[in-house]
ModelCIF file with pLDDT and N, C-alpha, C, O atoms, coordinates in Angstrom:
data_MODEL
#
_entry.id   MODEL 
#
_entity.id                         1 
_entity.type                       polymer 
_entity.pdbx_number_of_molecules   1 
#
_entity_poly.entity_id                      1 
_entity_poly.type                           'polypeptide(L)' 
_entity_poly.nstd_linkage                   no 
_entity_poly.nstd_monomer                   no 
_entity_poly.pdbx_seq_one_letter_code       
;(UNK)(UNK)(UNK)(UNK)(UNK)(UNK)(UNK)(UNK)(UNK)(UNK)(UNK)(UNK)(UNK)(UNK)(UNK)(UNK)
(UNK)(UNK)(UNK)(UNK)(UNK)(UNK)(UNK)(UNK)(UNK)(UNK)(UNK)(UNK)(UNK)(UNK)(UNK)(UNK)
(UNK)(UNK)
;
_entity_poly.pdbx_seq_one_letter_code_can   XXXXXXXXXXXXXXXXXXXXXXXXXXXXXXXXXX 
_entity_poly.pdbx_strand_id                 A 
#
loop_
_entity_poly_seq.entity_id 
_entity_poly_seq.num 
_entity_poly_seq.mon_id 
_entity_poly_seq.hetero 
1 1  UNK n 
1 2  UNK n 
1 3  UNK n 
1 4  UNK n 
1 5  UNK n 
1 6  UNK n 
1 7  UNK n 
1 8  UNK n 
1 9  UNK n 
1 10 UNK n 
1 11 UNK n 
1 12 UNK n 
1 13 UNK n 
1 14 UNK n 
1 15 UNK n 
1 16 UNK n 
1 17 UNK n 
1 18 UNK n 
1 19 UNK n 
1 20 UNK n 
1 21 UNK n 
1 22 UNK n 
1 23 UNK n 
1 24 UNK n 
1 25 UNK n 
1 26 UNK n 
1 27 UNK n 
1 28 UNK n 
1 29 UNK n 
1 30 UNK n 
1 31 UNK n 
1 32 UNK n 
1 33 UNK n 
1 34 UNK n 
#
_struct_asym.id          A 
_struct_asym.entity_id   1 
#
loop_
_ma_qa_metric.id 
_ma_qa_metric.mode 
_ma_qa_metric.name 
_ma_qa_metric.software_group_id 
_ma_qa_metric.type 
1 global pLDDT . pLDDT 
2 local  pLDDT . pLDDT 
#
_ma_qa_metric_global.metric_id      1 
_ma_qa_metric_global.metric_value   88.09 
_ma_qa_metric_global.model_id       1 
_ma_qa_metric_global.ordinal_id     1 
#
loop_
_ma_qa_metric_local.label_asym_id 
_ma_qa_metric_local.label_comp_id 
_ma_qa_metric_local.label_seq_id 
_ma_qa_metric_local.metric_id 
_ma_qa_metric_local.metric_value 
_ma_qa_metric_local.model_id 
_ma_qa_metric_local.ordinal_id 
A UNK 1  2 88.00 1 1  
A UNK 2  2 88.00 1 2  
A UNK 3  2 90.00 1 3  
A UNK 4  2 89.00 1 4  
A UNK 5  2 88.00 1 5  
A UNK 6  2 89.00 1 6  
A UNK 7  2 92.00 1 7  
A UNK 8  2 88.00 1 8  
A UNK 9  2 88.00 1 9  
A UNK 10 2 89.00 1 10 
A UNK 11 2 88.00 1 11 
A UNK 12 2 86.00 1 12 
A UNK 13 2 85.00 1 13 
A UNK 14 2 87.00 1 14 
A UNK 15 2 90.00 1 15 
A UNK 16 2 89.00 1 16 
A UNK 17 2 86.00 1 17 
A UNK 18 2 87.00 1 18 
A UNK 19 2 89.00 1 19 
A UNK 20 2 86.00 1 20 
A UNK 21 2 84.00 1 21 
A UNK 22 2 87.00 1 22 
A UNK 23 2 87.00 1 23 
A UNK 24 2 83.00 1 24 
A UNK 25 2 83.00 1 25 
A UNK 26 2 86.00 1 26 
A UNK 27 2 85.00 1 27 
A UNK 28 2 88.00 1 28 
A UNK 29 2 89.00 1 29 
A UNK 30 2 91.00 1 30 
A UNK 31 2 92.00 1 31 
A UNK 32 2 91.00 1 32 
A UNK 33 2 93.00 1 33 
A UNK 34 2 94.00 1 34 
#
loop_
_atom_site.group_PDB 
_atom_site.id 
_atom_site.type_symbol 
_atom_site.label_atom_id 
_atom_site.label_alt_id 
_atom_site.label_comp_id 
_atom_site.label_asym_id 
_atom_site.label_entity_id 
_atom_site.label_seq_id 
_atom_site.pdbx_PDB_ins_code 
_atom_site.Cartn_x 
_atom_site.Cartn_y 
_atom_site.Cartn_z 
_atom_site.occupancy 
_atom_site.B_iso_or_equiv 
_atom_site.pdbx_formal_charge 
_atom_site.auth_seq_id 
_atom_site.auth_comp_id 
_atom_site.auth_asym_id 
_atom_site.auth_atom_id 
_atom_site.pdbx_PDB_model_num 
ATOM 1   N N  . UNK A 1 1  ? -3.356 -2.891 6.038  1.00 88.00 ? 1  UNK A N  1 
ATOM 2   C CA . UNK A 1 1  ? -3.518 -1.829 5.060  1.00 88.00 ? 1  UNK A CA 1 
ATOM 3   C C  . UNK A 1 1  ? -2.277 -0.969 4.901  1.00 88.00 ? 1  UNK A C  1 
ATOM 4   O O  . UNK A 1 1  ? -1.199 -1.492 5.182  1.00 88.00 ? 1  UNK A O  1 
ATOM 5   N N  . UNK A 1 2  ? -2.308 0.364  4.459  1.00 88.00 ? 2  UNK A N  1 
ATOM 6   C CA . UNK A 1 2  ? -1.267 0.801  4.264  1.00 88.00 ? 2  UNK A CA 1 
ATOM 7   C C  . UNK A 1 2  ? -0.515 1.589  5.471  1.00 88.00 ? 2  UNK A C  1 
ATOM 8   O O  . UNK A 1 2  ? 0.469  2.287  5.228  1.00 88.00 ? 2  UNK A O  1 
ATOM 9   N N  . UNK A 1 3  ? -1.073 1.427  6.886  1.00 90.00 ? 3  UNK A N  1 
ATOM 10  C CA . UNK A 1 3  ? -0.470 1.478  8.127  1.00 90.00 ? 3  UNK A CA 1 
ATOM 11  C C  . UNK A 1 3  ? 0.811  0.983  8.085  1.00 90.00 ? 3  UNK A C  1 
ATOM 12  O O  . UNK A 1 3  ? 1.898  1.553  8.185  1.00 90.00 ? 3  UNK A O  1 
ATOM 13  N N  . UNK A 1 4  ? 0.335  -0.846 7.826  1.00 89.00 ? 4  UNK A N  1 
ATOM 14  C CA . UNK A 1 4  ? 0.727  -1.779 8.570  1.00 89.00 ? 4  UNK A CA 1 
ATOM 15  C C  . UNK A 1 4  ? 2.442  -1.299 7.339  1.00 89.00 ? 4  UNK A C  1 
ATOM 16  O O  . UNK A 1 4  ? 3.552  -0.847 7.618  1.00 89.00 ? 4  UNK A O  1 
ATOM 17  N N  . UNK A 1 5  ? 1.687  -1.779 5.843  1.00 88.00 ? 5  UNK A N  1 
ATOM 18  C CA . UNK A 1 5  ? 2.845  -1.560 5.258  1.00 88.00 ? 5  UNK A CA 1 
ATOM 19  C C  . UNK A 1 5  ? 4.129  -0.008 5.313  1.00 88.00 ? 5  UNK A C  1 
ATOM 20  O O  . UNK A 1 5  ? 5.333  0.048  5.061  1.00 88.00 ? 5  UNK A O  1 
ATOM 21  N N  . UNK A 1 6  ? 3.474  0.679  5.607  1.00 89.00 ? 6  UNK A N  1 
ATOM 22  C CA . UNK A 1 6  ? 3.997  2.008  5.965  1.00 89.00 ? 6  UNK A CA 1 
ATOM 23  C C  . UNK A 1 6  ? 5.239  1.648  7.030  1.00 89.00 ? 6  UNK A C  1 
ATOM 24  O O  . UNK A 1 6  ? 6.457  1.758  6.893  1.00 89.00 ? 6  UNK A O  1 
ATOM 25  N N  . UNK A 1 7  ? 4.594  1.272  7.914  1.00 92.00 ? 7  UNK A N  1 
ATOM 26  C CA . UNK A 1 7  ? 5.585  0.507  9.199  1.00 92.00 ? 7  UNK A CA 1 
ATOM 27  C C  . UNK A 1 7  ? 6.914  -0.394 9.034  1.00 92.00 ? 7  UNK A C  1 
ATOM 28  O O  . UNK A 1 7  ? 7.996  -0.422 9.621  1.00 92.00 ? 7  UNK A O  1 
ATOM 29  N N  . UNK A 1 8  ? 6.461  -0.966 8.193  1.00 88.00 ? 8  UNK A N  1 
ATOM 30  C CA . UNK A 1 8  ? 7.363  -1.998 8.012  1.00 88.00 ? 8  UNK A CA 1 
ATOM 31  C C  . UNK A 1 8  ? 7.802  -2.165 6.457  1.00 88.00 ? 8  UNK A C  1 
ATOM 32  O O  . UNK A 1 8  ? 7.820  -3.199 5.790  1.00 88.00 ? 8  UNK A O  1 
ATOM 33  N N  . UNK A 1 9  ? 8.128  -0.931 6.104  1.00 88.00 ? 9  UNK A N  1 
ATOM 34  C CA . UNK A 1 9  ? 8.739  -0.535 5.062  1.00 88.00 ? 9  UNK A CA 1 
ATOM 35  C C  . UNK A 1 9  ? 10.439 0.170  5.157  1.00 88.00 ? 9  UNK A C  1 
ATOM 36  O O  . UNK A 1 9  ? 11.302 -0.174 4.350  1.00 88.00 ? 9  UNK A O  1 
ATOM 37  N N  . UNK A 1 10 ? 10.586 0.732  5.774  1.00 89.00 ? 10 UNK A N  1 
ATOM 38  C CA . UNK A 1 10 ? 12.103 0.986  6.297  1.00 89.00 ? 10 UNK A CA 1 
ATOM 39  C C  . UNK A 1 10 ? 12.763 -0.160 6.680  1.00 89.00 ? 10 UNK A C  1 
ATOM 40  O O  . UNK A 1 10 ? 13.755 -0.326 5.971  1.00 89.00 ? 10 UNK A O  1 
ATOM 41  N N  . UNK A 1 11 ? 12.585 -1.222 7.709  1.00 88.00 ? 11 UNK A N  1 
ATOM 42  C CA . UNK A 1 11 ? 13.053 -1.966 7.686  1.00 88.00 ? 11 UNK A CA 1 
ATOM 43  C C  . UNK A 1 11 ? 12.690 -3.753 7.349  1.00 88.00 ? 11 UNK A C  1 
ATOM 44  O O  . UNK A 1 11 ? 13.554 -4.622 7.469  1.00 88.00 ? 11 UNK A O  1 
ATOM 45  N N  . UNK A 1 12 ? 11.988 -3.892 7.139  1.00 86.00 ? 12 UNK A N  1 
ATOM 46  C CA . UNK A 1 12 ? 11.823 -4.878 6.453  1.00 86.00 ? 12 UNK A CA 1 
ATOM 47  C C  . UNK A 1 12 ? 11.780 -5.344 5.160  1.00 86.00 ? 12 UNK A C  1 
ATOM 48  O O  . UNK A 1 12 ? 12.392 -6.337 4.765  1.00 86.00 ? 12 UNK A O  1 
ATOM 49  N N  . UNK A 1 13 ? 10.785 -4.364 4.232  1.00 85.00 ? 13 UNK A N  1 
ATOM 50  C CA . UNK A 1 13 ? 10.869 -4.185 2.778  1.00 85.00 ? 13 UNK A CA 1 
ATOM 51  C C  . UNK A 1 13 ? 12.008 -2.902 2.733  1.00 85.00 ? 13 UNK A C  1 
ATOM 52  O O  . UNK A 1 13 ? 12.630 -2.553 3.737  1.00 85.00 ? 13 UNK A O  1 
ATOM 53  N N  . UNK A 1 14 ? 12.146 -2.355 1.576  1.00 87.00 ? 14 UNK A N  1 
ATOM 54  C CA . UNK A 1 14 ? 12.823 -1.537 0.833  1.00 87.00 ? 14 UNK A CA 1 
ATOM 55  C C  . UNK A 1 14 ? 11.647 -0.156 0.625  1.00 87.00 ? 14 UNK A C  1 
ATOM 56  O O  . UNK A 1 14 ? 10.463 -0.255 0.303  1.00 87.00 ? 14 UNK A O  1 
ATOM 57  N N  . UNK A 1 15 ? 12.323 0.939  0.887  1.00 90.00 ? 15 UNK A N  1 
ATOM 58  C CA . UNK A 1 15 ? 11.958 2.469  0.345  1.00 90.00 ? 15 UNK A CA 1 
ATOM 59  C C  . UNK A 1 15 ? 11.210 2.157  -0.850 1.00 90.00 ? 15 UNK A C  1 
ATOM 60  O O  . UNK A 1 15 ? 10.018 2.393  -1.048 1.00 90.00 ? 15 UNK A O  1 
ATOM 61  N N  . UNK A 1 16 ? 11.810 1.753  -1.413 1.00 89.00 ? 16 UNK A N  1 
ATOM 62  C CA . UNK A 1 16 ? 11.477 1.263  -3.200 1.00 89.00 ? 16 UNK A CA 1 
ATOM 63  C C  . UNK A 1 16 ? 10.330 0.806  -3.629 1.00 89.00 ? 16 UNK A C  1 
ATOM 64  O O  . UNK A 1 16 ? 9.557  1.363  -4.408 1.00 89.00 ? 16 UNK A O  1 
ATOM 65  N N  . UNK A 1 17 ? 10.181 -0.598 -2.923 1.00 86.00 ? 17 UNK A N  1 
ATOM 66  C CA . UNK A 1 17 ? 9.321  -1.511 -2.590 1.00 86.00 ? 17 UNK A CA 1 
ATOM 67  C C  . UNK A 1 17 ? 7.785  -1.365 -1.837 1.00 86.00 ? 17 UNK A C  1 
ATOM 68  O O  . UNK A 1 17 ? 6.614  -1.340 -2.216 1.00 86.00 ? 17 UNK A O  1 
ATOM 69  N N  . UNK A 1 18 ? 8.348  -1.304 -0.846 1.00 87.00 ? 18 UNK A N  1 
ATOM 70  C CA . UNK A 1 18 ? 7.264  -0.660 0.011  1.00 87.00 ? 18 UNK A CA 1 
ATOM 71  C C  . UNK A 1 18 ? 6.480  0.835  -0.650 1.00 87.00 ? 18 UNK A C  1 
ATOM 72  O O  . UNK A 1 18 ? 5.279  1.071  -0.777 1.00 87.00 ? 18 UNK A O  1 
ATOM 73  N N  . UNK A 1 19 ? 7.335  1.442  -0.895 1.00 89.00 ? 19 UNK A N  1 
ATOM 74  C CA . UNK A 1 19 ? 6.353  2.692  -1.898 1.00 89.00 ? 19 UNK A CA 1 
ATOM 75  C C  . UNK A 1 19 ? 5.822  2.616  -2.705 1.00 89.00 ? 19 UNK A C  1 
ATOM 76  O O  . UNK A 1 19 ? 4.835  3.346  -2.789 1.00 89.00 ? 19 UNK A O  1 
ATOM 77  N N  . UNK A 1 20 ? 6.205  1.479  -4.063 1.00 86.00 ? 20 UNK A N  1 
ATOM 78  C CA . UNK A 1 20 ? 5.097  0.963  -4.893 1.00 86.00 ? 20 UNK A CA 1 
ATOM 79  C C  . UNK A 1 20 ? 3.898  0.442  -4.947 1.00 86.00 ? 20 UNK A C  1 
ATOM 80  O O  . UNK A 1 20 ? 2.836  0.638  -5.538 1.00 86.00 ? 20 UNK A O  1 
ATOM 81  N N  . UNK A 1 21 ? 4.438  -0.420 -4.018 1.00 84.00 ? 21 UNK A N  1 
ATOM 82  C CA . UNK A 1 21 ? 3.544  -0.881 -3.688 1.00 84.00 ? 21 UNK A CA 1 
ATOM 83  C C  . UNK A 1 21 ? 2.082  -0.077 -3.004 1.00 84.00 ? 21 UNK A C  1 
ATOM 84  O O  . UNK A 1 21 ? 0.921  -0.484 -2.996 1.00 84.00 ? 21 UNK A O  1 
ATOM 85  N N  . UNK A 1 22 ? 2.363  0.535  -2.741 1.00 87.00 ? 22 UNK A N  1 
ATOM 86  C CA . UNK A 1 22 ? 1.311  1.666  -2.190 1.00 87.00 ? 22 UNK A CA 1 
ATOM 87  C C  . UNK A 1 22 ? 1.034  2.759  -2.980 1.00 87.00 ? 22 UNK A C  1 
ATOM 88  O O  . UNK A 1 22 ? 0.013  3.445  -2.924 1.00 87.00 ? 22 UNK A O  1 
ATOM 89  N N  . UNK A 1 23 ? 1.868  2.882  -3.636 1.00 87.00 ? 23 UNK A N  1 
ATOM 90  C CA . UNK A 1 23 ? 1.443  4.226  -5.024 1.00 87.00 ? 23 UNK A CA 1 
ATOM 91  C C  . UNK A 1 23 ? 0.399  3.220  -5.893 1.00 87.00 ? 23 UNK A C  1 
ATOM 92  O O  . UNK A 1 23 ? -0.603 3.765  -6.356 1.00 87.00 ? 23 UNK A O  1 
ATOM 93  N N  . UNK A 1 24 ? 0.592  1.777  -6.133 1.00 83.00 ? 24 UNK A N  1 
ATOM 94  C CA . UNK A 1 24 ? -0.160 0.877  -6.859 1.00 83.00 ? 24 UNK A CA 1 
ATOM 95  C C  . UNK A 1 24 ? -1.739 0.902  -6.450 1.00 83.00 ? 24 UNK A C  1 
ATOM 96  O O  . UNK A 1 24 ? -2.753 1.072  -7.128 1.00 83.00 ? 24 UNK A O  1 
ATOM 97  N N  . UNK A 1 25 ? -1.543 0.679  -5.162 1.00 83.00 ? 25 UNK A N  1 
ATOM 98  C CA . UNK A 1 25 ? -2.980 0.310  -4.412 1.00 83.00 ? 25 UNK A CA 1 
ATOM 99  C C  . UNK A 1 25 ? -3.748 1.360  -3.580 1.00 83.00 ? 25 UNK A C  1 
ATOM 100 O O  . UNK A 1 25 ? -4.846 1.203  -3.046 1.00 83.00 ? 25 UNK A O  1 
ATOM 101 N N  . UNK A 1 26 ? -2.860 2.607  -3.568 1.00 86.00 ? 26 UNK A N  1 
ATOM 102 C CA . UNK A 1 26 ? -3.888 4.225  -2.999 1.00 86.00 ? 26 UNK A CA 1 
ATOM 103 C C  . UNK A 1 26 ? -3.520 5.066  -3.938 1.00 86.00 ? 26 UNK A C  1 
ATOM 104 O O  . UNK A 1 26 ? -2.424 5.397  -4.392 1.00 86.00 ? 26 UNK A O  1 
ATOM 105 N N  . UNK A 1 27 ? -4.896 5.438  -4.218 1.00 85.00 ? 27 UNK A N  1 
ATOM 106 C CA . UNK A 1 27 ? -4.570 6.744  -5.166 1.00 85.00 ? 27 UNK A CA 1 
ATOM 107 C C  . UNK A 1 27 ? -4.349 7.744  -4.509 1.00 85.00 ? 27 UNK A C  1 
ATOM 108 O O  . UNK A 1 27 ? -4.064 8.698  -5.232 1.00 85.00 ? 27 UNK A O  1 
ATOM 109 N N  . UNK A 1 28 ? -4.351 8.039  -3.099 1.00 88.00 ? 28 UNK A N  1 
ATOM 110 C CA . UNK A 1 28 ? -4.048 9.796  -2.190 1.00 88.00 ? 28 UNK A CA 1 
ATOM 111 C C  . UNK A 1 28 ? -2.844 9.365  -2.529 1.00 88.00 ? 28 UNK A C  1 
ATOM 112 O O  . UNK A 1 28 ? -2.567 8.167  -2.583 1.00 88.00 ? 28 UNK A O  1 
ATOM 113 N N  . UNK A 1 29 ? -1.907 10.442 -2.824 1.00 89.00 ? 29 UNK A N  1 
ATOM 114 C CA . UNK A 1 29 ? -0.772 10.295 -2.042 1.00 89.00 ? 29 UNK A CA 1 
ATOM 115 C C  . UNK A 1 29 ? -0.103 10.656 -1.264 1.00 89.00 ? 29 UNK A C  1 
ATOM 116 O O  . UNK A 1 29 ? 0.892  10.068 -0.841 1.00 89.00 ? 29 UNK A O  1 
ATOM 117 N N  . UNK A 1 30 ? -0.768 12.319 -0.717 1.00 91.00 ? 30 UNK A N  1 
ATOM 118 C CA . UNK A 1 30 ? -0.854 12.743 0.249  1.00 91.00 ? 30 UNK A CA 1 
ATOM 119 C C  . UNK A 1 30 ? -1.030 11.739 1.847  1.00 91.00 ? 30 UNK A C  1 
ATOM 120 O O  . UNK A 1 30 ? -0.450 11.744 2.933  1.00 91.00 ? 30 UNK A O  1 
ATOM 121 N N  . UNK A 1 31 ? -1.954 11.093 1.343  1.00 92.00 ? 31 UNK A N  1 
ATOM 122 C CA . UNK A 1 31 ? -1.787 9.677  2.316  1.00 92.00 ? 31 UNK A CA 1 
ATOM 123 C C  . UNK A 1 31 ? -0.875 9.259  2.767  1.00 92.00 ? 31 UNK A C  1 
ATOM 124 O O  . UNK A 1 31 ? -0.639 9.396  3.967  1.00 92.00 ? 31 UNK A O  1 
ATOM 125 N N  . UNK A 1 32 ? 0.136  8.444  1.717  1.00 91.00 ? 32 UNK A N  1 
ATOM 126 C CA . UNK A 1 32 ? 1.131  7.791  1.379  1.00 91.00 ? 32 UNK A CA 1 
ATOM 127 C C  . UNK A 1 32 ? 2.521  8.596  2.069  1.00 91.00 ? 32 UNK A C  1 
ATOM 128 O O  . UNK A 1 32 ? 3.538  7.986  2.399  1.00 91.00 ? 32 UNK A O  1 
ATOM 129 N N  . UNK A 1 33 ? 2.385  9.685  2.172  1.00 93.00 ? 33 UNK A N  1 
ATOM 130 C CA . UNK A 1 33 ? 3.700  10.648 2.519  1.00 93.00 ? 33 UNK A CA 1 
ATOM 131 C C  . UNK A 1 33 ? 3.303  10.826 3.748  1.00 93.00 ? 33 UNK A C  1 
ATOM 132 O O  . UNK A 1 33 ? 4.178  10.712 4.606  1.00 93.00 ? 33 UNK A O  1 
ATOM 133 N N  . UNK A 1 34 ? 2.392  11.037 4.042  1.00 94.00 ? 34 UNK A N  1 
ATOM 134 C CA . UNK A 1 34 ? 2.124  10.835 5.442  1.00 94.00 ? 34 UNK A CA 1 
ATOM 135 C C  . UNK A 1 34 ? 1.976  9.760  6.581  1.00 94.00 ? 34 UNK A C  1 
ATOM 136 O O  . UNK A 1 34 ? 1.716  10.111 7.731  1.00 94.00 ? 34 UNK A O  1 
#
């Protein structure tokens, strides 16, 4: 879920990437920044 991707967004995916991807699929985004 968005743990896993959270995690492995700095270095594996891209800032970029990895954040869309999660702005796409959670609407909190308070979540998301956290």
């Amino acid at each position: 879920g968005l743990a896993g991707v959270s995690f492995l967004t700095p270095i594996l995916f891209s800032i970029p990437i990895g954040t869309i991807v999660a702005t796409r699929l959670v609407s909190d985004r308070k979540k998301i920044f956290l």
